[in-house]
N, C-alpha and C. Protein backbone atom coordinates (compact mmCIF):
# COMPACT_ATOMS: atom_id res chain seq x y z
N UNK A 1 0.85 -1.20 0.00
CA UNK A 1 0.00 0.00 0.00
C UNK A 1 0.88 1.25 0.00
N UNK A 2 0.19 2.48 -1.24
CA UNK A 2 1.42 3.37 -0.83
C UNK A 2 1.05 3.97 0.52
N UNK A 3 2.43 5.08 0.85
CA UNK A 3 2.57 5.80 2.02
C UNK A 3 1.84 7.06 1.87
N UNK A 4 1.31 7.32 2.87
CA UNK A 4 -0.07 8.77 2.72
C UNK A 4 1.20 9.94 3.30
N UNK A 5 2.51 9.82 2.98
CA UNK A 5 2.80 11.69 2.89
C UNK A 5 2.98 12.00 4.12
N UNK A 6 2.87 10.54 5.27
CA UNK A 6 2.95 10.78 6.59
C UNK A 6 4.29 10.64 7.91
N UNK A 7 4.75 9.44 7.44
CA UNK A 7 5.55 8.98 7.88
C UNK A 7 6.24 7.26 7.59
N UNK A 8 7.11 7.01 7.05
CA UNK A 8 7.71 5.77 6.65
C UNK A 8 8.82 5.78 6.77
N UNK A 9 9.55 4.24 6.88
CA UNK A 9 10.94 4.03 5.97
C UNK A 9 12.05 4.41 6.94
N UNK A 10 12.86 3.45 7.37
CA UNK A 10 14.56 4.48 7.07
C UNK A 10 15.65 3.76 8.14
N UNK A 11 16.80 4.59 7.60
CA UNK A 11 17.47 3.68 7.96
C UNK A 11 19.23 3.96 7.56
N UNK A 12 19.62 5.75 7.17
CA UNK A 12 20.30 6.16 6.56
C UNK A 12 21.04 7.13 7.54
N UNK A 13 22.49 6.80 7.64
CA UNK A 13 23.36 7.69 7.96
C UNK A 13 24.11 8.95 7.19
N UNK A 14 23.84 9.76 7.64
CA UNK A 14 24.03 10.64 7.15
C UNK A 14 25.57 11.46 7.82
N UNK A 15 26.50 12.10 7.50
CA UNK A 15 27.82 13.01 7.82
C UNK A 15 27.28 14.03 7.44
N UNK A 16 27.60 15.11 8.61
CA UNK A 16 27.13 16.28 8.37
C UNK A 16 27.99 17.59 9.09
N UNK A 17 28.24 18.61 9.29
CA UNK A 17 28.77 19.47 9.89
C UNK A 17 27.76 20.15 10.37
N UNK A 18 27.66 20.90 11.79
CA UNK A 18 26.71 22.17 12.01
C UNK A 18 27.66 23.18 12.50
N UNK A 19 27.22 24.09 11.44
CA UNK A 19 27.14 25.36 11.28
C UNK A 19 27.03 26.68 12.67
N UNK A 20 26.68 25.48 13.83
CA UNK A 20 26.33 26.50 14.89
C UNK A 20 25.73 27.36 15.01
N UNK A 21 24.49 27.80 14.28
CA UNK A 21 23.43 28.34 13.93
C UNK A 21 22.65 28.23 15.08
N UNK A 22 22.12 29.67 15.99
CA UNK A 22 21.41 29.44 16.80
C UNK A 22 19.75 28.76 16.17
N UNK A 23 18.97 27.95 16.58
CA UNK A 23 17.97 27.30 16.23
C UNK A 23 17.07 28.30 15.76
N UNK A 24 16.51 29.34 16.77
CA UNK A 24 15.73 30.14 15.90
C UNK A 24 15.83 30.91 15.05
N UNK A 25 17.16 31.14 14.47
CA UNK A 25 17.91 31.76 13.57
C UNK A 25 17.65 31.09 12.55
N UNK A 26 17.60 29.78 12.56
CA UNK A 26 17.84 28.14 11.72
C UNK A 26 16.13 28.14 10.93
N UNK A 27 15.17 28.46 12.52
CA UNK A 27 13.85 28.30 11.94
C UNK A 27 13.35 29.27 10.97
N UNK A 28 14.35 30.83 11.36
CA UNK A 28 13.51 32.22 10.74
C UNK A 28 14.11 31.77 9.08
N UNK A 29 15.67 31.26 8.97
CA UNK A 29 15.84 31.45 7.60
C UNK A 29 15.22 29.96 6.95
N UNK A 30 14.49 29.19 7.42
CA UNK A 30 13.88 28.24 6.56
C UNK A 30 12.62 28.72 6.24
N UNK A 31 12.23 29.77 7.31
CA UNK A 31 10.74 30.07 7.16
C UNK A 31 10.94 30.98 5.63
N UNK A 32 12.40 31.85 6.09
CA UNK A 32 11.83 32.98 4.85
C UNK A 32 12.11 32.05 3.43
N UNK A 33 13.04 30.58 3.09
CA UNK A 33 13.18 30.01 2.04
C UNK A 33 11.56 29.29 1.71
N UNK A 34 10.87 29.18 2.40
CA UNK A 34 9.68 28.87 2.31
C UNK A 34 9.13 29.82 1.47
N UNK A 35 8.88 31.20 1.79
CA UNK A 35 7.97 32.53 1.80
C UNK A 35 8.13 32.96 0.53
N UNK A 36 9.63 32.70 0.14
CA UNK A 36 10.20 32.91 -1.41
C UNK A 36 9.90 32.13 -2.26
N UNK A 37 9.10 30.66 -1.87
CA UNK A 37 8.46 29.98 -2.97
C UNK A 37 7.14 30.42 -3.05
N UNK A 38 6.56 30.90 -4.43
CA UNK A 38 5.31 31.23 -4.21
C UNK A 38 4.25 30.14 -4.95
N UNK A 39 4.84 29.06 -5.92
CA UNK A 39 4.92 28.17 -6.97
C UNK A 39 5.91 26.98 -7.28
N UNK A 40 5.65 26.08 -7.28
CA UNK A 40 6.70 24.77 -7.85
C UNK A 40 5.98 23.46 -8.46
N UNK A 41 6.57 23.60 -9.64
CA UNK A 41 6.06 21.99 -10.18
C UNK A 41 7.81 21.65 -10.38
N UNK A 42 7.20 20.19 -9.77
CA UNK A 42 8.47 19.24 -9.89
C UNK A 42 8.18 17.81 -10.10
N UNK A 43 8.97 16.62 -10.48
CA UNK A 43 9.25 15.24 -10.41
C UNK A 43 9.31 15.36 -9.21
N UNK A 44 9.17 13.56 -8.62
CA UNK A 44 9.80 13.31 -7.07
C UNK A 44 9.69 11.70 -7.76
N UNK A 45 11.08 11.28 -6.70
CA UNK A 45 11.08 9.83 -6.68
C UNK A 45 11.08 9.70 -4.63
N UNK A 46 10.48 8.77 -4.39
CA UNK A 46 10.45 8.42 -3.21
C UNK A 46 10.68 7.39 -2.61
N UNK A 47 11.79 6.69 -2.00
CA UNK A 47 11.90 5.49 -1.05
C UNK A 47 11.40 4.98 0.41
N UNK A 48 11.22 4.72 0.39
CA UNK A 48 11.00 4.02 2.15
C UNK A 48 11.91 3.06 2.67
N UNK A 49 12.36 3.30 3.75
CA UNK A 49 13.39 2.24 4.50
C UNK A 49 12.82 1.86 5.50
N UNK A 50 13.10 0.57 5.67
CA UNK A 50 13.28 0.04 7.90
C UNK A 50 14.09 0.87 8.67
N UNK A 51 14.38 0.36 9.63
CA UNK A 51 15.16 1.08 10.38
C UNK A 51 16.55 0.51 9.93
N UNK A 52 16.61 -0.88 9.33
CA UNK A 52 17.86 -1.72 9.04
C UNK A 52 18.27 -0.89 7.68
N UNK A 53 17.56 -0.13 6.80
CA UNK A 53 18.02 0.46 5.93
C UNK A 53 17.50 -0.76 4.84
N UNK A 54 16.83 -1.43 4.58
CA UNK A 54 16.02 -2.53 3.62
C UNK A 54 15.13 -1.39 2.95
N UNK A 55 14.98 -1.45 1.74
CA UNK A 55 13.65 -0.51 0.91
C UNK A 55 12.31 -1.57 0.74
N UNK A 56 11.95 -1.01 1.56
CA UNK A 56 10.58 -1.37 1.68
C UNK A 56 9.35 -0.95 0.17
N UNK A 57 9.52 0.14 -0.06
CA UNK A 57 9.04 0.85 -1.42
C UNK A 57 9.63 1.80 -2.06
N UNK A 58 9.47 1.87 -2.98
CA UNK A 58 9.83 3.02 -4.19
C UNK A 58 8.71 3.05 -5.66
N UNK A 59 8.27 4.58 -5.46
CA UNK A 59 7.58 4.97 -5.75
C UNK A 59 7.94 6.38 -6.79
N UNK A 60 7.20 7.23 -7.70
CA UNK A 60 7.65 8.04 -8.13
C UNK A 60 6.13 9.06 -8.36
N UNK A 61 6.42 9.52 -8.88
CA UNK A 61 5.18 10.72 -8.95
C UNK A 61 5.61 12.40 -9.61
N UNK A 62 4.38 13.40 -9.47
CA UNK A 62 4.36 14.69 -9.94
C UNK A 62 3.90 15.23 -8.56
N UNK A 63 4.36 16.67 -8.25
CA UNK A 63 4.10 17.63 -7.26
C UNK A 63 4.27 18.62 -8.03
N UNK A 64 2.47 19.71 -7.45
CA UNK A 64 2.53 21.16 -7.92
C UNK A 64 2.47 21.69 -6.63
N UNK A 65 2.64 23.16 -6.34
CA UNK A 65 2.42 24.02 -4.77
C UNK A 65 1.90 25.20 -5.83
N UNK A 66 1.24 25.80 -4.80
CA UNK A 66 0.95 27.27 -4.75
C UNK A 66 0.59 27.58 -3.74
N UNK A 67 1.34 28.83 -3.11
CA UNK A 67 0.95 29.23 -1.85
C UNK A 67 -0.66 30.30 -2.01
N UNK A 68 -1.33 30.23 -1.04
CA UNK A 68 -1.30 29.83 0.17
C UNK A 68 -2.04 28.43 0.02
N UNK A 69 -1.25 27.42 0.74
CA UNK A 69 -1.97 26.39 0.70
C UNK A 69 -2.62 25.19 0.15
N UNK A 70 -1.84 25.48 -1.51
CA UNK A 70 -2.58 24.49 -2.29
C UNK A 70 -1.33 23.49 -3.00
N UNK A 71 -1.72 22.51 -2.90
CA UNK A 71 -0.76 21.55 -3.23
C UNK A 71 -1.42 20.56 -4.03
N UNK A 72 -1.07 19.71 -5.50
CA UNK A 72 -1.65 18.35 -5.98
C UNK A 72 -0.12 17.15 -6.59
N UNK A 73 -0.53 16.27 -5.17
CA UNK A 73 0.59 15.37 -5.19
C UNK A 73 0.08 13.93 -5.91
N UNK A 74 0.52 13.85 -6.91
CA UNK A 74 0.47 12.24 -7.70
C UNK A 74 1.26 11.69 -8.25
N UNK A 75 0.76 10.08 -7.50
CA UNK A 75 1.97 8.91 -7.96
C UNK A 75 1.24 8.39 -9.13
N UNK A 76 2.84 7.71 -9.43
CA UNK A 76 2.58 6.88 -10.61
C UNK A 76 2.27 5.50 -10.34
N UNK A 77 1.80 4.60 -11.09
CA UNK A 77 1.32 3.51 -11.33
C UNK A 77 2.48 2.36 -10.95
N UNK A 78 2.24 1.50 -10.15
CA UNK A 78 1.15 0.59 -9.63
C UNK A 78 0.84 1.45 -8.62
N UNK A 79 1.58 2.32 -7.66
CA UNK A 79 1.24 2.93 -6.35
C UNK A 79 0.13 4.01 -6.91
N UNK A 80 -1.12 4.08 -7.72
CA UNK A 80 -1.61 5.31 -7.90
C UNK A 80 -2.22 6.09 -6.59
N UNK A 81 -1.61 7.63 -6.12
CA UNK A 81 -2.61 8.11 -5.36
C UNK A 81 -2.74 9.65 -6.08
N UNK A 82 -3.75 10.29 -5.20
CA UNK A 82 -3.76 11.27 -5.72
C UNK A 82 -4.22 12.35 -4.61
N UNK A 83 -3.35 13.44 -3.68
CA UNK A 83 -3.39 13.95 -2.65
C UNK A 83 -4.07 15.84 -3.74
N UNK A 84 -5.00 16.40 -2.90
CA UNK A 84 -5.15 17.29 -3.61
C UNK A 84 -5.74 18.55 -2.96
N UNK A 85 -4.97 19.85 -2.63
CA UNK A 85 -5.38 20.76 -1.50
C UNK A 85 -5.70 21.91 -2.29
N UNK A 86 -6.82 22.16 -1.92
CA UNK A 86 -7.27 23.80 -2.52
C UNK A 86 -6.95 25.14 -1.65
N UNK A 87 -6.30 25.12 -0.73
CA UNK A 87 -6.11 25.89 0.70
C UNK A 87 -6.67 26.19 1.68
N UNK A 88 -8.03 25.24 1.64
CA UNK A 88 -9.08 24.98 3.03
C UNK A 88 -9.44 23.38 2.70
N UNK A 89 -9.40 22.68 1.99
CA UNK A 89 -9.66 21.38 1.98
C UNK A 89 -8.56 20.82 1.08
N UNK A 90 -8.39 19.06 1.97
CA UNK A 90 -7.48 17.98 1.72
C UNK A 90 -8.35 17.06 1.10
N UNK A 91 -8.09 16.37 0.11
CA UNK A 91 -8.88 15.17 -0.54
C UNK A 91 -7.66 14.06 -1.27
N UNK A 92 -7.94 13.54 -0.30
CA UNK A 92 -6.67 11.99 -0.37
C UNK A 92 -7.71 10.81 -1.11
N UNK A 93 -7.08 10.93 -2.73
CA UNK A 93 -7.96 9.69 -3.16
C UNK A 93 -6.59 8.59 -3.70
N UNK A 94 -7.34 7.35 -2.99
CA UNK A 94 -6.57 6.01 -3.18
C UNK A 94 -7.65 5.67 -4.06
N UNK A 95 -7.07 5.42 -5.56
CA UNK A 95 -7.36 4.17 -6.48
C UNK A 95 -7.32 3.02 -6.15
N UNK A 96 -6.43 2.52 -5.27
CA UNK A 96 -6.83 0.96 -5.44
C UNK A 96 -7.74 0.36 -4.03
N UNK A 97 -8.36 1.67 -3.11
CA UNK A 97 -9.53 1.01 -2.71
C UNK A 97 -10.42 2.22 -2.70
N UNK A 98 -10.49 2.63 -4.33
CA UNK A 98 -11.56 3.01 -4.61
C UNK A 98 -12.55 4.12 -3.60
N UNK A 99 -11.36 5.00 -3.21
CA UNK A 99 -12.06 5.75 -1.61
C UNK A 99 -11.32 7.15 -1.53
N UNK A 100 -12.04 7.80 -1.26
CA UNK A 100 -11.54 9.56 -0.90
C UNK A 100 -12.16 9.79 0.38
N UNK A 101 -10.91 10.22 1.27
CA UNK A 101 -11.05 10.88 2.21
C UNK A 101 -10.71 12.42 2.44
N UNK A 102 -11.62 13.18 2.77
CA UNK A 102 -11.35 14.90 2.89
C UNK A 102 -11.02 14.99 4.31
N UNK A 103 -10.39 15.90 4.74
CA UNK A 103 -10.03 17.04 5.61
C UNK A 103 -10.11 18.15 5.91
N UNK A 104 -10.39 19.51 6.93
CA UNK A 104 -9.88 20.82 6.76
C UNK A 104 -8.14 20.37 6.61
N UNK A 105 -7.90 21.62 6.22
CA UNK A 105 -6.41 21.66 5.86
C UNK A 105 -6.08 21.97 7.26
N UNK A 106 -5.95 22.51 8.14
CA UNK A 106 -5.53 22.58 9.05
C UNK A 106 -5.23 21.61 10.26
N UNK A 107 -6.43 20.34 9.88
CA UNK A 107 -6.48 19.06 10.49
C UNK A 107 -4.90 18.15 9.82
N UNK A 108 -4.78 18.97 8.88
CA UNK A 108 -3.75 17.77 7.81
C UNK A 108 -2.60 18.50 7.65
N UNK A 109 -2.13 19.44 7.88
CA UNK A 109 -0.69 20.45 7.71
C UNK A 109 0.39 20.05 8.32
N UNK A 110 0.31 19.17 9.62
CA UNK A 110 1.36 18.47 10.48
C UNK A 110 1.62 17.34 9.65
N UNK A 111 0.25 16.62 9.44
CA UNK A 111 0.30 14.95 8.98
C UNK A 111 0.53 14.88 7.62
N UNK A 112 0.85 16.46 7.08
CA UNK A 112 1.25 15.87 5.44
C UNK A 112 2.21 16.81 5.17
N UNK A 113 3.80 16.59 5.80
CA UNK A 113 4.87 17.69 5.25
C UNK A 113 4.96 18.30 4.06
N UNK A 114 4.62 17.86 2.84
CA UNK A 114 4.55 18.24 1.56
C UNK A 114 3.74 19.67 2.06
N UNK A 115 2.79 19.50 2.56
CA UNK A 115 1.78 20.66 2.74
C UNK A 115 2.84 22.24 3.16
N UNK A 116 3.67 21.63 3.81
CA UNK A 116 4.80 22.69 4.30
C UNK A 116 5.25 23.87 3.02
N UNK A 117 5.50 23.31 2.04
CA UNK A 117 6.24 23.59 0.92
C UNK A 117 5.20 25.10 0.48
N UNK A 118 4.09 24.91 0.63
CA UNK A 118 2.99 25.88 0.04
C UNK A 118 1.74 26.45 1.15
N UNK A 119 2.21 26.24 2.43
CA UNK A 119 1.37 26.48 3.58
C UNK A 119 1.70 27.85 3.98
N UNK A 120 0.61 28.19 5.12
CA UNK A 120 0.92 29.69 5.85
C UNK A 120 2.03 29.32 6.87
N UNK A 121 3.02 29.94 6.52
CA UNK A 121 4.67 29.70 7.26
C UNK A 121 4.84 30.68 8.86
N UNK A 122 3.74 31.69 8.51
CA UNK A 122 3.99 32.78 9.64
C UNK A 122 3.89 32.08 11.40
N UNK A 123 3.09 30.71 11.26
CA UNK A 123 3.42 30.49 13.05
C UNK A 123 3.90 29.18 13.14
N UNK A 124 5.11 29.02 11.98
CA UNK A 124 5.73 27.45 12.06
C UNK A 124 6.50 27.63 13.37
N UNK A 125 6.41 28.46 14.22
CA UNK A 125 7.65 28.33 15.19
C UNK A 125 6.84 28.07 16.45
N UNK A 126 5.67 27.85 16.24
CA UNK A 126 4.54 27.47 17.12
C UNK A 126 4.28 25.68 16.88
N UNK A 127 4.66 25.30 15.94
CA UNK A 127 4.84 24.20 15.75
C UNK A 127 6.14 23.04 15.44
N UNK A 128 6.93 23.67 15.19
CA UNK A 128 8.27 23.35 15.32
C UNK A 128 9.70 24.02 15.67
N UNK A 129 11.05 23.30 15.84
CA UNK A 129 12.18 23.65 16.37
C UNK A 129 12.97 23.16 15.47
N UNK A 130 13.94 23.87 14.88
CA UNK A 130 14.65 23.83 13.71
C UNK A 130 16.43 23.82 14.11
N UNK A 131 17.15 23.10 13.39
CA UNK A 131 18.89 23.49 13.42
C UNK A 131 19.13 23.40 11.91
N UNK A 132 19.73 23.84 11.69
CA UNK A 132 20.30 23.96 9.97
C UNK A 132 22.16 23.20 9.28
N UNK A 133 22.48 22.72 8.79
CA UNK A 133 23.32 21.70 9.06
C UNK A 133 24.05 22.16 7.32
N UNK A 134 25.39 21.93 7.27
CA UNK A 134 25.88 21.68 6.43
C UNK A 134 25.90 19.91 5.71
N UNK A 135 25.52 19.84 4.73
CA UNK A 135 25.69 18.51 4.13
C UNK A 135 26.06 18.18 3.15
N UNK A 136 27.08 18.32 2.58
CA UNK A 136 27.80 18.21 1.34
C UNK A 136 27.54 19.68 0.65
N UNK A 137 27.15 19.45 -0.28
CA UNK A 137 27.19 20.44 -1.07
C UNK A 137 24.99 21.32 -1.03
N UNK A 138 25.13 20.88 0.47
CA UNK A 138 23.59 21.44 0.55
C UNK A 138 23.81 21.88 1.82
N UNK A 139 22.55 22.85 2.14
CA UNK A 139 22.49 23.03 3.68
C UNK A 139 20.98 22.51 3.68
N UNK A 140 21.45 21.91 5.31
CA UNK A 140 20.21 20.61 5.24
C UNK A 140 18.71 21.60 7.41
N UNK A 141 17.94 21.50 6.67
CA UNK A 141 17.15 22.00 8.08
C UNK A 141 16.63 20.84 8.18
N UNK A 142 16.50 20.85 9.34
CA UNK A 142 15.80 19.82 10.38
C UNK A 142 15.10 19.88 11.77
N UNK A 143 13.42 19.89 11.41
CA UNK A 143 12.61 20.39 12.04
C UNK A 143 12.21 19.25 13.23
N UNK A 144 12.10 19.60 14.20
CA UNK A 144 10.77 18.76 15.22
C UNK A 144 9.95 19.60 15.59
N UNK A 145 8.31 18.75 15.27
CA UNK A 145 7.83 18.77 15.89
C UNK A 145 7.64 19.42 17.22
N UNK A 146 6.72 20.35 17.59
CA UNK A 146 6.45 20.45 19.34
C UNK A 146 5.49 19.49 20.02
N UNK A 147 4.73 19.29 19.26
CA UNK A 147 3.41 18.07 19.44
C UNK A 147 4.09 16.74 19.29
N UNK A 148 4.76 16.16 20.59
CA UNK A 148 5.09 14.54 20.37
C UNK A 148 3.80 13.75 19.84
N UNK A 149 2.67 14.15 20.16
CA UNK A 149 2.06 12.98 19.37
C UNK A 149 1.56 12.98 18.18
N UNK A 150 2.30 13.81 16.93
CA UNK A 150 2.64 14.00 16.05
C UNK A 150 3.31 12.71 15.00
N UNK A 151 2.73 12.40 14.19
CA UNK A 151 3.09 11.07 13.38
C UNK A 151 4.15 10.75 12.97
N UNK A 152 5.27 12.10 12.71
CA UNK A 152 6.74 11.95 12.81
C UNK A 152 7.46 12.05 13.75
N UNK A 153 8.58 12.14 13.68
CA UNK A 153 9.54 12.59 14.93
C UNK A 153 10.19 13.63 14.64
N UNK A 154 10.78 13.72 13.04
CA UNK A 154 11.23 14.67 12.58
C UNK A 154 11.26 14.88 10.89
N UNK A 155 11.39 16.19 10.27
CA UNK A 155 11.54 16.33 9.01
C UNK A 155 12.95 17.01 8.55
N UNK A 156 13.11 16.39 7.56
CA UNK A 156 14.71 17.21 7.01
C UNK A 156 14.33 17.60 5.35
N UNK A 157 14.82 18.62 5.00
CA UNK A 157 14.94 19.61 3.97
C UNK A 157 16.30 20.06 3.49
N UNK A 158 16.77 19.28 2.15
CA UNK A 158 17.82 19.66 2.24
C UNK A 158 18.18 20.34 1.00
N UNK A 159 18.43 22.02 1.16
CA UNK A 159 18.62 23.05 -0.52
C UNK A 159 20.01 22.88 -0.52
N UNK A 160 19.78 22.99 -2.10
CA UNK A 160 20.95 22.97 -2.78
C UNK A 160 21.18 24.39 -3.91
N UNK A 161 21.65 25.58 -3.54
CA UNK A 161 21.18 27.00 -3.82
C UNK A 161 19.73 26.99 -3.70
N UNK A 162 18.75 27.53 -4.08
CA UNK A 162 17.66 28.04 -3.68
C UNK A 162 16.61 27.16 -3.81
N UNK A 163 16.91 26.07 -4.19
CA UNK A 163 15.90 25.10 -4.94
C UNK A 163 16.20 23.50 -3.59
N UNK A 164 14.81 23.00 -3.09
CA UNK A 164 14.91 21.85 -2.40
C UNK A 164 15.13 20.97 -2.91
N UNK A 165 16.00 19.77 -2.76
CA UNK A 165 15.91 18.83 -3.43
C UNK A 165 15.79 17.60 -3.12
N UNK A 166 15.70 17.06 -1.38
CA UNK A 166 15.59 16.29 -0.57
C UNK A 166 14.53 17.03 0.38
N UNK A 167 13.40 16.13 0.56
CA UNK A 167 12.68 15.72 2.19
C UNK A 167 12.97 14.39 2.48
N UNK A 168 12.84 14.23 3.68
CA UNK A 168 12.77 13.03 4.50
C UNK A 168 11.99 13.23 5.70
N UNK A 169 11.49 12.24 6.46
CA UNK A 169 10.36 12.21 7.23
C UNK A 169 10.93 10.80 8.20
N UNK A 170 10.61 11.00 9.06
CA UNK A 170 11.21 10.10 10.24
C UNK A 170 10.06 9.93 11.24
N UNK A 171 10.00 8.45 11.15
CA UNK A 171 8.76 8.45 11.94
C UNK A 171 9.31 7.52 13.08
N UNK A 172 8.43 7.42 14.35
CA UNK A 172 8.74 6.84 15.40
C UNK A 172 9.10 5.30 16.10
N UNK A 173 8.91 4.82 14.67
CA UNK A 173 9.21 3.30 14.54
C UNK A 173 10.81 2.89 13.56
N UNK A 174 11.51 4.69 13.72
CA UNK A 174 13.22 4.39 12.89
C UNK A 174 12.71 4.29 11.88
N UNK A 175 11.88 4.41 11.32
CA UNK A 175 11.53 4.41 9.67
C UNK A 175 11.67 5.45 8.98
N UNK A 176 12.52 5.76 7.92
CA UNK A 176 12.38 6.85 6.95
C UNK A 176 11.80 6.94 5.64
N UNK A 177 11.43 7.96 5.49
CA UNK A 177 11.02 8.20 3.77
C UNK A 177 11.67 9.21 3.20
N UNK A 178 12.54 8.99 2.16
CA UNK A 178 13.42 9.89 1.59
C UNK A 178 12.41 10.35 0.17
N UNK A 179 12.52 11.62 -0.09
CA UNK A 179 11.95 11.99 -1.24
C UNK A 179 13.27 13.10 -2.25
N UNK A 180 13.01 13.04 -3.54
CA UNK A 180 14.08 13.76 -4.27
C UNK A 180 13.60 14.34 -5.30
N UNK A 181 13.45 15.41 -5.60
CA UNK A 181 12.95 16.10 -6.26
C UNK A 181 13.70 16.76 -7.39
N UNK A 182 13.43 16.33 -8.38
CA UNK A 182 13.90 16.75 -9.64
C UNK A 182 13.05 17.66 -10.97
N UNK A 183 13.74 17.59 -11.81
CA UNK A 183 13.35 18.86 -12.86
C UNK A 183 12.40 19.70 -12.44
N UNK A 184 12.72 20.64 -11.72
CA UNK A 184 11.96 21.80 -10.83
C UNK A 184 11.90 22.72 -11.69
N UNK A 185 10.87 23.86 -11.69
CA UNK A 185 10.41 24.81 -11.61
C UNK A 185 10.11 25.59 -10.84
N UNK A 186 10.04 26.66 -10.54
CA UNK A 186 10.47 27.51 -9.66
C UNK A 186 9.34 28.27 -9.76
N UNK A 187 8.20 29.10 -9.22
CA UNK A 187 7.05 30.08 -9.43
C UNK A 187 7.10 30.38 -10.67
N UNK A 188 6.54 29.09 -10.84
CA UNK A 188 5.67 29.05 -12.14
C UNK A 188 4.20 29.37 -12.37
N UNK A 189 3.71 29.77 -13.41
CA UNK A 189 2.44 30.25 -13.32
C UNK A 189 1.43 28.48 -13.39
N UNK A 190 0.76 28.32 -12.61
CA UNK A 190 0.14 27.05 -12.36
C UNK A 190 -1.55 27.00 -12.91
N UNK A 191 -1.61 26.34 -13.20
CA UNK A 191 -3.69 26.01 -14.25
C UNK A 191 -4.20 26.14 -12.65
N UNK A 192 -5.12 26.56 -12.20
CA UNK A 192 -6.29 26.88 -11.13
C UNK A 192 -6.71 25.58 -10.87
N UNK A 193 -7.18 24.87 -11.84
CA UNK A 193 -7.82 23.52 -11.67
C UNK A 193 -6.87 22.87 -11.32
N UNK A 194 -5.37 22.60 -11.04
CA UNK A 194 -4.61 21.64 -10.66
C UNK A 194 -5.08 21.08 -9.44
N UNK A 195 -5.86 22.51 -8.50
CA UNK A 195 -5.66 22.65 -7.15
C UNK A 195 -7.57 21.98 -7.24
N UNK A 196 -8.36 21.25 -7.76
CA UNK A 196 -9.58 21.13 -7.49
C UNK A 196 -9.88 19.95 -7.67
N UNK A 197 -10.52 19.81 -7.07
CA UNK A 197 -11.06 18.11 -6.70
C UNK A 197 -12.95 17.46 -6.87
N UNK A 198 -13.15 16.69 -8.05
CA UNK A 198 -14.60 16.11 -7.85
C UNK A 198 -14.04 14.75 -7.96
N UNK A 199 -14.83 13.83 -6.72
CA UNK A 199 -14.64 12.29 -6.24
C UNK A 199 -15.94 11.90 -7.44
N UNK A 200 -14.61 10.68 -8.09
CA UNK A 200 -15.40 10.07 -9.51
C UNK A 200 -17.00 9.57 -8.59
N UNK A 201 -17.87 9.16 -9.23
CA UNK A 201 -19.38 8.67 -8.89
C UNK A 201 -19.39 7.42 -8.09
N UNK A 202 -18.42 6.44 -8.13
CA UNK A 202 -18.17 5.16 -8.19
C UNK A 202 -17.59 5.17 -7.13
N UNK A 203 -16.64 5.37 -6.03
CA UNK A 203 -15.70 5.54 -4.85
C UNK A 203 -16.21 5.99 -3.71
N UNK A 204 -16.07 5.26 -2.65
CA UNK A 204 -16.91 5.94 -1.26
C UNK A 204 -15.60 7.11 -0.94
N UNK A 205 -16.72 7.88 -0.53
CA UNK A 205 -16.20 9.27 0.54
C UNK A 205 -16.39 9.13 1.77
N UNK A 206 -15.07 10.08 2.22
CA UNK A 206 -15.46 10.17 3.54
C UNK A 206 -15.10 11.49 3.86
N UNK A 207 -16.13 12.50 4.72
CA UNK A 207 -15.72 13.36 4.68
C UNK A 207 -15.55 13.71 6.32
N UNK A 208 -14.41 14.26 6.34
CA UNK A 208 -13.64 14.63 7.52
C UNK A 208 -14.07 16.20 8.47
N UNK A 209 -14.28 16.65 6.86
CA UNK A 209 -14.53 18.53 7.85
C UNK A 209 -15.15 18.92 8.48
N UNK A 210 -14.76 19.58 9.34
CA UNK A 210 -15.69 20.16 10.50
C UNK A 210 -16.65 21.20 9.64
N UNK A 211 -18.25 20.35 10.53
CA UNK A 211 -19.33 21.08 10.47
C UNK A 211 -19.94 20.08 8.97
N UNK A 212 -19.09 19.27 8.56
CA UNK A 212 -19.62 18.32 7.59
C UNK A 212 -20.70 17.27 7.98
């Protein structure tokens, strides 16, 4: 089954240097590399590890953002999903059991890091604690969580000049999910409809939102 964008996989050592960057220093300049994306369509290939470092899955897909808030994440085939945010509603449709589940976006902004990339950035420091790290030829941030009971443990972001090209997601069972993002675009002008969602006739719903 694919992974819902939440937490999987891992199992990877990483060498790194820090920079000694006081943390909230670490959080303000990831926030403002955030603030400067206003648009991105990109490729992503995605792995999942154990904690032993075994690949559990690999998967590939398309990601669009537009801030504020709107994101449409889809894999490719056999894993088809199709994650899709208008900037007040989440609609997670799985093809292969035929089912869409909605959200407010605000219920789903922790539980789906991608959402980060194109979300309201102004009170991430209300929700997470950041250090910023040299890593080869990238500087790598790495957020926790304030909410331990939060589905990860931690997220890493790692730019390479202005453009991301690694997430990873660490969840509480040593599992990682590495994601890599290729042939990017940068605030690009994006189709309106990328960001909109009607559940085919045939597929149960479920709808999540408050006051639904």
């Amino acid at each position: 089954m694919i992974s819902k964008l939440t937490a999987l996989a891992g199992g990877i050592i990483f060498s790194v240097v820090s920079l000694g960057i006081h943390a909230g220093e670490a959080l303000e300049e990831f926030t403002s590399r955030l603030t400067s994306l206003n648009s991105m369509e990109t490729e992503f290939s995605q792995v999942t590890m154990d904690q032993n470092g075994e690949v559990l899955q690999s998967l590939s897909g398309t990601l669009s953002v537009q801030r504020p808030g709107k994101m449409r994440w889809q894999t490719n085939p056999p894993y088809e999903q199709l994650v899709v945010s208008d900037g007040e509603s989440v609609w997670v449709y799985d093809m292969d059991l035929e089912q869409v589940t909605i959200r407010n976006l605000e219920s789903k902004l922790q539980e789906t890091p991608a959402l980060l990339l194109s979300g309201d950035v102004s009170n991430i420091s209300d929700s997470y604690t950041a250090t910023r790290e040299e890593a080869g030829n990238a500087v790598r941030y790495r957020l926790k969580p304030l909410d331990a009971s939060q589905l990860f443990e931690a997220l890493e972001f790692d730019y390479v000049n202005d453009e991301v090209e690694f997430m990873r997601i660490f969840d509480a069972a040593g599992q990682i999910t590495e994601i890599r993002f290729t042939a990017q675009q940068i605030n690009p002008e994006l189709d309106p409809a990328a960001f909109t969602f009607v559940a085919p006739d045939d597929v149960d719903v479920i709808d999540g939102r408050h006051g639904s």
